[in-house]
Every structure is written in C-alpha cells, then in structure tokens.
C-alpha atoms as a PDB file:
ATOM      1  CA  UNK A   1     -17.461 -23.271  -9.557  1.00  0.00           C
ATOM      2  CA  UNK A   2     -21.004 -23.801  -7.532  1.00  0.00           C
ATOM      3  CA  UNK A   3     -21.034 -25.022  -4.465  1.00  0.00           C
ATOM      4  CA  UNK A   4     -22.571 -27.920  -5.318  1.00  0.00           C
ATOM      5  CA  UNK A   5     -20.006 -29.275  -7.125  1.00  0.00           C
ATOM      6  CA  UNK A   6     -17.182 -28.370  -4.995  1.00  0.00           C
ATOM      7  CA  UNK A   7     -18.784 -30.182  -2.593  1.00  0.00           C
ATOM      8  CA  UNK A   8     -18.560 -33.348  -5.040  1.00  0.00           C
ATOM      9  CA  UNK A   9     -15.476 -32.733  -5.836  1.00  0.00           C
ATOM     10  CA  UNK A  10     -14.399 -32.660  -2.353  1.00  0.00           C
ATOM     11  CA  UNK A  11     -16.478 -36.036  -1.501  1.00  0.00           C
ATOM     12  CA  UNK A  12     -14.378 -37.472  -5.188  1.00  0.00           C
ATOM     13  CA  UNK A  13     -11.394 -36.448  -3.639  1.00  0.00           C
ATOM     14  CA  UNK A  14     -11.263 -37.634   0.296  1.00  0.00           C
ATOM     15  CA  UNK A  15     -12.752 -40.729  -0.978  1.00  0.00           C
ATOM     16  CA  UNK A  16      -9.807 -41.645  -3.501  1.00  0.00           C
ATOM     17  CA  UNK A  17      -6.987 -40.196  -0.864  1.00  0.00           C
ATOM     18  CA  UNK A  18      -8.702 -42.644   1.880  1.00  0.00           C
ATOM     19  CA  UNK A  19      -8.636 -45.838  -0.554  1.00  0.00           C
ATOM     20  CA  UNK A  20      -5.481 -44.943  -2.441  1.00  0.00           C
ATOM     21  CA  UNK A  21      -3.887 -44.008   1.666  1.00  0.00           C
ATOM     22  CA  UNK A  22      -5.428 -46.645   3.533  1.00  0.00           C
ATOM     23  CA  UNK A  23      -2.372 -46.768   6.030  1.00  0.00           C
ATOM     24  CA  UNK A  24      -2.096 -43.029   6.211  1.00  0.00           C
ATOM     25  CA  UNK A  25      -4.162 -40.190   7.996  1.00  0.00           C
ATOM     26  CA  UNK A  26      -5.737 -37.763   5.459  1.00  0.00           C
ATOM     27  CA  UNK A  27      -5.022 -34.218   7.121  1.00  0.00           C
ATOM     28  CA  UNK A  28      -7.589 -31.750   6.202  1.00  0.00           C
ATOM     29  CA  UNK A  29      -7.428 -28.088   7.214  1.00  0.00           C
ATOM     30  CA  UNK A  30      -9.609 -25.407   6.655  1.00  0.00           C
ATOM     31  CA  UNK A  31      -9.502 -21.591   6.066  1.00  0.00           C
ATOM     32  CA  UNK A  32     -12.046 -19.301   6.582  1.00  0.00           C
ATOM     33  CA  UNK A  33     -11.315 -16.624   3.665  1.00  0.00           C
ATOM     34  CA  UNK A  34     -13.712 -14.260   5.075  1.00  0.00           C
ATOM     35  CA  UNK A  35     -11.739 -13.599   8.054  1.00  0.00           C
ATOM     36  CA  UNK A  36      -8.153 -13.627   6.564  1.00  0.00           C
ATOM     37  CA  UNK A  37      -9.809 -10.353   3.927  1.00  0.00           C
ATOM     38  CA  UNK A  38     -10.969  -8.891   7.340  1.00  0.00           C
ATOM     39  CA  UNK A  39      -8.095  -9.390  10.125  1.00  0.00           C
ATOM     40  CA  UNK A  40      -5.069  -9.741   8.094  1.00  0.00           C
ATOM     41  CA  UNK A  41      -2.505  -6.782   8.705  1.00  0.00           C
ATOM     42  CA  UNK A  42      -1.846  -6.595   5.149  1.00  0.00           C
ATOM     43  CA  UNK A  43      -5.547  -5.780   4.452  1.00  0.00           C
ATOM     44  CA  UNK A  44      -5.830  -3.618   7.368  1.00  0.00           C
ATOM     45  CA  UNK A  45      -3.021  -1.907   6.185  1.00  0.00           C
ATOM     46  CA  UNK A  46      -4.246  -1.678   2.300  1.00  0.00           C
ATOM     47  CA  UNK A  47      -7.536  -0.203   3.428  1.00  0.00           C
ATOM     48  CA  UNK A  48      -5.607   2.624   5.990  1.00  0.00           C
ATOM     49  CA  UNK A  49      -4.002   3.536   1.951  1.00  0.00           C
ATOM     50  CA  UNK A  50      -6.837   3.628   0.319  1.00  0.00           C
ATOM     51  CA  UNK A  51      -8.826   5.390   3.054  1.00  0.00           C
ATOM     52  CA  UNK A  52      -5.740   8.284   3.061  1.00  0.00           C
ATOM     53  CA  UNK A  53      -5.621   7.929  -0.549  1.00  0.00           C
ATOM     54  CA  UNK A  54      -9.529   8.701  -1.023  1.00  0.00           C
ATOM     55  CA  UNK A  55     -10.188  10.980   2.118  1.00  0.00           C
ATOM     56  CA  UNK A  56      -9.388  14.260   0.652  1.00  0.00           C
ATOM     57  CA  UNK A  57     -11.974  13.320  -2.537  1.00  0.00           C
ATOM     58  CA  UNK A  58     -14.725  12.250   0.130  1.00  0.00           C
ATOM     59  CA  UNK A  59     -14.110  15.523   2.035  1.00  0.00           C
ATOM     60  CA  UNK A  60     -13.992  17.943  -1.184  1.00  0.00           C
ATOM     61  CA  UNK A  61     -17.523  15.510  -2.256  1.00  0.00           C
ATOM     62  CA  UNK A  62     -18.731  16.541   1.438  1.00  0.00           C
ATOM     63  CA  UNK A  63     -17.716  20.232   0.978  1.00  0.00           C
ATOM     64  CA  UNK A  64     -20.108  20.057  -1.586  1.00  0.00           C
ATOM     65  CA  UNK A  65     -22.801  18.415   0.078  1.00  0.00           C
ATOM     66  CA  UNK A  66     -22.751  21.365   3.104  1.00  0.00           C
ATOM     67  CA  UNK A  67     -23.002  24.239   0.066  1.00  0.00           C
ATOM     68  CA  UNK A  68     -25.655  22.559  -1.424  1.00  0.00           C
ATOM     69  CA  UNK A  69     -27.642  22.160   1.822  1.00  0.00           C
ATOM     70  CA  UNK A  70     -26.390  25.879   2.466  1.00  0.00           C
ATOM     71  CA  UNK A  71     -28.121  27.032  -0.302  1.00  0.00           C
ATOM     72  CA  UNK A  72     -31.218  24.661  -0.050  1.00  0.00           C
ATOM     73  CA  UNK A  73     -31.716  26.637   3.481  1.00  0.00           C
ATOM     74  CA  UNK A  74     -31.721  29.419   1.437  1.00  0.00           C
ATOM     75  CA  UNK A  75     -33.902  28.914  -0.835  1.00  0.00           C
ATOM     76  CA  UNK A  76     -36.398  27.579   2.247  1.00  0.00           C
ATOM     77  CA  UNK A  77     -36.441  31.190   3.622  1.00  0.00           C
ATOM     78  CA  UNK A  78     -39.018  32.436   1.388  1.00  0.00           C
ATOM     79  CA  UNK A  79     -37.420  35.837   0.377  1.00  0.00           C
ATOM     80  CA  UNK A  80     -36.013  35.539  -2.898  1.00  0.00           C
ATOM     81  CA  UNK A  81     -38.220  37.063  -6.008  1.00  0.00           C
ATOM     82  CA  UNK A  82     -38.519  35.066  -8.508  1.00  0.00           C
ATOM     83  CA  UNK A  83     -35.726  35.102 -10.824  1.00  0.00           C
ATOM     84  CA  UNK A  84     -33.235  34.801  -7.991  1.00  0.00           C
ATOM     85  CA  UNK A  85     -35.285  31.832  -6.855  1.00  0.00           C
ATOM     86  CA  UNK A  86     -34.773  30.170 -10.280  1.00  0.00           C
ATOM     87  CA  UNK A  87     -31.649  30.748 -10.644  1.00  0.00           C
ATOM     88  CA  UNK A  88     -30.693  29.256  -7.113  1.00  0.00           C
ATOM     89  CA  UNK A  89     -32.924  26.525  -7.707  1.00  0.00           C
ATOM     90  CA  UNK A  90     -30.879  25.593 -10.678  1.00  0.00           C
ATOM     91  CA  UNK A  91     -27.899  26.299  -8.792  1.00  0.00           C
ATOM     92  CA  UNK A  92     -28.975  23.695  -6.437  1.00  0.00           C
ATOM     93  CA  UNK A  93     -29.582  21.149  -8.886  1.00  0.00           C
ATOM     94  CA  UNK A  94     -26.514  21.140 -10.692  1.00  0.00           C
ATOM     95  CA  UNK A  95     -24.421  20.868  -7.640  1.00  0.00           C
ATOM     96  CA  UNK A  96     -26.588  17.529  -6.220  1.00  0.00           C
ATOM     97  CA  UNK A  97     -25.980  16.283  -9.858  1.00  0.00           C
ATOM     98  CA  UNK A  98     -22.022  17.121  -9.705  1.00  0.00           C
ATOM     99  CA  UNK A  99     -22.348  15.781  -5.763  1.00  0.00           C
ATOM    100  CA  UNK A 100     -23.977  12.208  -7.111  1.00  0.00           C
ATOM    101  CA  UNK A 101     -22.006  12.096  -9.957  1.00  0.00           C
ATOM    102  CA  UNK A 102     -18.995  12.633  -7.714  1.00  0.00           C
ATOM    103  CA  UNK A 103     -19.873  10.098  -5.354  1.00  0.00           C
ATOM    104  CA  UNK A 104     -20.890   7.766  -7.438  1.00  0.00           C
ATOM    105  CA  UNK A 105     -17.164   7.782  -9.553  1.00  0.00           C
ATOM    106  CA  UNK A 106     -15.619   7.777  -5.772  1.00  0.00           C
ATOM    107  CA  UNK A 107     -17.532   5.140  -5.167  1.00  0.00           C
ATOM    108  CA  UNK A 108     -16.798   2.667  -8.341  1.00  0.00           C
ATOM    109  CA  UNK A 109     -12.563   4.046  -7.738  1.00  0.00           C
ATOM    110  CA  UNK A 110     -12.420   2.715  -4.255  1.00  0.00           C
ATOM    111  CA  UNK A 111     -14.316  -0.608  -4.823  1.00  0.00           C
ATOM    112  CA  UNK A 112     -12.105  -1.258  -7.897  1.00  0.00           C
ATOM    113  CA  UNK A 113      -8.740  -0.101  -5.952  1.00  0.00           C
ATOM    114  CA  UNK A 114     -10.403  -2.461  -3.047  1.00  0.00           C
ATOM    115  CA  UNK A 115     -10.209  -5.251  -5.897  1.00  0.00           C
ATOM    116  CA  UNK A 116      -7.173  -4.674  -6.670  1.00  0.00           C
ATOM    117  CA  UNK A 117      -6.121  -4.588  -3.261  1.00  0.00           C
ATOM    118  CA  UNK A 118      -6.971  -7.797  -2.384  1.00  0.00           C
ATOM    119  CA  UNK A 119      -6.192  -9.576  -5.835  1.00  0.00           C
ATOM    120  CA  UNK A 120      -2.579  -8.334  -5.132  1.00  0.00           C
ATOM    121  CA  UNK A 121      -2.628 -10.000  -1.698  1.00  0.00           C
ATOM    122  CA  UNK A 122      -3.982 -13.336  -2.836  1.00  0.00           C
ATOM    123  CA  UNK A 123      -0.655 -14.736  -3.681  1.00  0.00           C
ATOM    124  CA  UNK A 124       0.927 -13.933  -0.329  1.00  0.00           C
ATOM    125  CA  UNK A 125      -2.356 -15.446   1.208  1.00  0.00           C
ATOM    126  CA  UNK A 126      -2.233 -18.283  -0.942  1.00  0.00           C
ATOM    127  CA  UNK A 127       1.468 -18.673  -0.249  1.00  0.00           C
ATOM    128  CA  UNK A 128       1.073 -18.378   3.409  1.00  0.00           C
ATOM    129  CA  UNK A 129      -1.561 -21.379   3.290  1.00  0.00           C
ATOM    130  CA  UNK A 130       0.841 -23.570   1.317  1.00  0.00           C
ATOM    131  CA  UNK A 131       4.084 -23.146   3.406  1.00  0.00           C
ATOM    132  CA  UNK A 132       1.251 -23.827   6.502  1.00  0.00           C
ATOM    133  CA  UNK A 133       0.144 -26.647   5.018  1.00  0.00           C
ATOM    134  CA  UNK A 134       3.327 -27.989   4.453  1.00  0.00           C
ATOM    135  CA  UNK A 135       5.202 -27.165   7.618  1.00  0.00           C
ATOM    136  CA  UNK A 136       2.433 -28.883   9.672  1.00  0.00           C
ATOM    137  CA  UNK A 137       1.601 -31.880   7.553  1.00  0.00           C
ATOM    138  CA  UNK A 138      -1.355 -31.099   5.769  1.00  0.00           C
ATOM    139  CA  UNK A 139      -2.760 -33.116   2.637  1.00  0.00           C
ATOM    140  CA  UNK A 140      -5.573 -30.954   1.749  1.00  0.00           C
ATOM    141  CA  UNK A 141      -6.755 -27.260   2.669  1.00  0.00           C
ATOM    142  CA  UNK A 142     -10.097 -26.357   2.129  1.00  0.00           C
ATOM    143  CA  UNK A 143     -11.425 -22.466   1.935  1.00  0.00           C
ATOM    144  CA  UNK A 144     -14.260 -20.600   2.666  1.00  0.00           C
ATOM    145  CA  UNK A 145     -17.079 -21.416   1.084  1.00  0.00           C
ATOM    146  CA  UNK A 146     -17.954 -24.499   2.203  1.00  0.00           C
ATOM    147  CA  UNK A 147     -20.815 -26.195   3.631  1.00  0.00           C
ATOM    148  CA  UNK A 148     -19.664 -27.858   6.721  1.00  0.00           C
ATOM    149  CA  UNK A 149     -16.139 -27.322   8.098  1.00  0.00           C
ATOM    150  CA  UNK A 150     -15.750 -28.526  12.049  1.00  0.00           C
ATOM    151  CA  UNK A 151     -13.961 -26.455  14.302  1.00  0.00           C
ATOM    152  CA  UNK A 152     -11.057 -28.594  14.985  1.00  0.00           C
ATOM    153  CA  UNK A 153     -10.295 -28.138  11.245  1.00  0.00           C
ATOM    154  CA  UNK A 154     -10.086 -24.437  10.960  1.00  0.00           C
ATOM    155  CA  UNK A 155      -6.215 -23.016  10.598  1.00  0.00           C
ATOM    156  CA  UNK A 156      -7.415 -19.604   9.846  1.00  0.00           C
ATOM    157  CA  UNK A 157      -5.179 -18.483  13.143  1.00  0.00           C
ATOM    158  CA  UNK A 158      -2.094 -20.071  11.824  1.00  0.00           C
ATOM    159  CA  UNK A 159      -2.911 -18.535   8.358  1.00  0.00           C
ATOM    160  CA  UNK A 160      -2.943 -14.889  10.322  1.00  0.00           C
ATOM    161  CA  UNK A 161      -0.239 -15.518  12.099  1.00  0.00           C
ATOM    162  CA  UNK A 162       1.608 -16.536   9.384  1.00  0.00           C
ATOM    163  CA  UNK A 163       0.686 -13.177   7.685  1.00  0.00           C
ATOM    164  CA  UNK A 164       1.375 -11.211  11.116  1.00  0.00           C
ATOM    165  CA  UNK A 165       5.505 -12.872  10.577  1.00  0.00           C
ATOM    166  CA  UNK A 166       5.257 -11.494   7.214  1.00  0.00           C
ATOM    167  CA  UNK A 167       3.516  -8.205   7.211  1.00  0.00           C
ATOM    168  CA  UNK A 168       6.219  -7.579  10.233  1.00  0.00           C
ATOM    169  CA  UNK A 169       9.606  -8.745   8.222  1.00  0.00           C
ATOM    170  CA  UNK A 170       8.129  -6.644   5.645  1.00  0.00           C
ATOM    171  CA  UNK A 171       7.380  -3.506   7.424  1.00  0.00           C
ATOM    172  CA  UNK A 172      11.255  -4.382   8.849  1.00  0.00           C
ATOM    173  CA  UNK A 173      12.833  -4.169   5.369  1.00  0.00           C
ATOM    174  CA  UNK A 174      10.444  -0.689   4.569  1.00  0.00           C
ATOM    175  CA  UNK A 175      12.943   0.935   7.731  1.00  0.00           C
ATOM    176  CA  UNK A 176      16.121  -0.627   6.785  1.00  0.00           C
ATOM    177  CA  UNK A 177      18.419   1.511   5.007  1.00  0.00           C
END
C-alpha cells in the first residue's frame, strides 16, 4: 500500500477511534521494523546459519578467484609462446566466467534464504507486537514506514525484549532433553 494512503488511512482511523472514544485515551505505539530485522536475536541468529551454511561455497568461489589471479600473474610474465599463451588465456576466461557465474547463483541463494528467513520470523514478530500491545494497553500499533512517529511512541525496545524472552525459552527447550 503507498505511503500516502497509509497515511490516510491512519488520519481515517484516529479520527473515528477519537469521536467514537471520546471518554477514552487512544494508545498508539509504534515499531520501528527496521531495527527489530537488525537487533533481534532471532535474526542475528538466522544470519550466523546462513553465514555457516554459505561459508564453505564463498570460500570454494574465493579458491577460485586466487587461481584465476594465479594464473593472470602468469600470463603477465611475458614468457609463454604463443599457443601456451592462448590456451592460458582461455583458461583464464572460463574460470572468471565459472567465478561470476558462481557468485552470482551464491548470491541470488543467500538473498532468497535471507527472505525466507525473515518471512518465517514475521509471525513471531508479529505475535510479539500483539501480546505487547495487549499486555500494556495499546489500541493501535503502527510500523515502520511511516512519516512521523514521536519518540515517546516508539515500543521497538519492548518488541526486542519481548523477542530476547523468547529467543531465550527457545534456545532453553533446544538443551532440554
């Protein structure tokens, strides 16, 4: 949805909840998104997976890399005649093709994995915000995007904290027997 009308629909929304709850407070709490994806421990921990998980690809891709420079050295030297030149010149061009190919496929794995990561986590984030948002009285939470949120509306910390108590009684039932 654009911004633009989010932003409507939030200005539609507090201003029915203030006429239709004249008597009552409107409690409005805000989450900065951005910062729950970059401090949560159950990110932190999905990217430590995914950085074991891809490592050993990376360092056969940078393997490669070193050979190919190896050989590019080589070929700087001078001393080859000419069919040895060719042929190492080819040599070299296939493996920068296998090396960018390579990358490239590491690169489009880890960003969908990444994806996925963080799709899977969106529940438990979403969740977290709810049971927040209950347990302190909130009517409406608001999240990152937005255009204007004060700092004395921003729960983000509860949000991570809330994560932190979870991430913990999870890594807890990982040990139990």
């Amino acid at each position: 949805m654009p911004l633009i009308m989010r932003t409507l629909l939030l200005l539609v929304l507090i201003a029915v909840a203030s006429t239709s709850v004249s008597a009552q407070q409107l409690r409005i709490g805000y989450v900065d998104m951005k910062q729950v994806l970059d401090n949560a421990p159950q990110v932190l921990a999905g990217r430590e997976k995914l950085d074991q998980e891809f490592r050993p690809r990376n360092d056969a891709i940078m393997v490669e890399e070193e050979r190919a420079n190896t050989l590019e050295q080589r070929l700087a030297q001078g001393d080859l005649d000419e069919e040895a030149k060719f042929r190492l010149e080819r040599e070299v061009r296939e493996l920068q093709r296998s090396v960018n190919r390579q990358r490239e496929d590491l690169r489009d794995e880890l960003s969908f994995r990444r994806t996925e990561e963080v799709q899977r986590l969106e529940d438990q984030i979403n969740i977290a915000v709810q049971e927040i948002a209950r347990n302190n009285g909130y009517d409406l939470i608001l999240s990152s995007p937005v255009v204007y949120a004060d700092q004395s509306l921003d729960i983000t910390s509860l949000i991570l904290q809330q994560l932190q108590i979870e991430f913990e009684a999870d890594q807890q039932e990982l040990l139990l027997p």
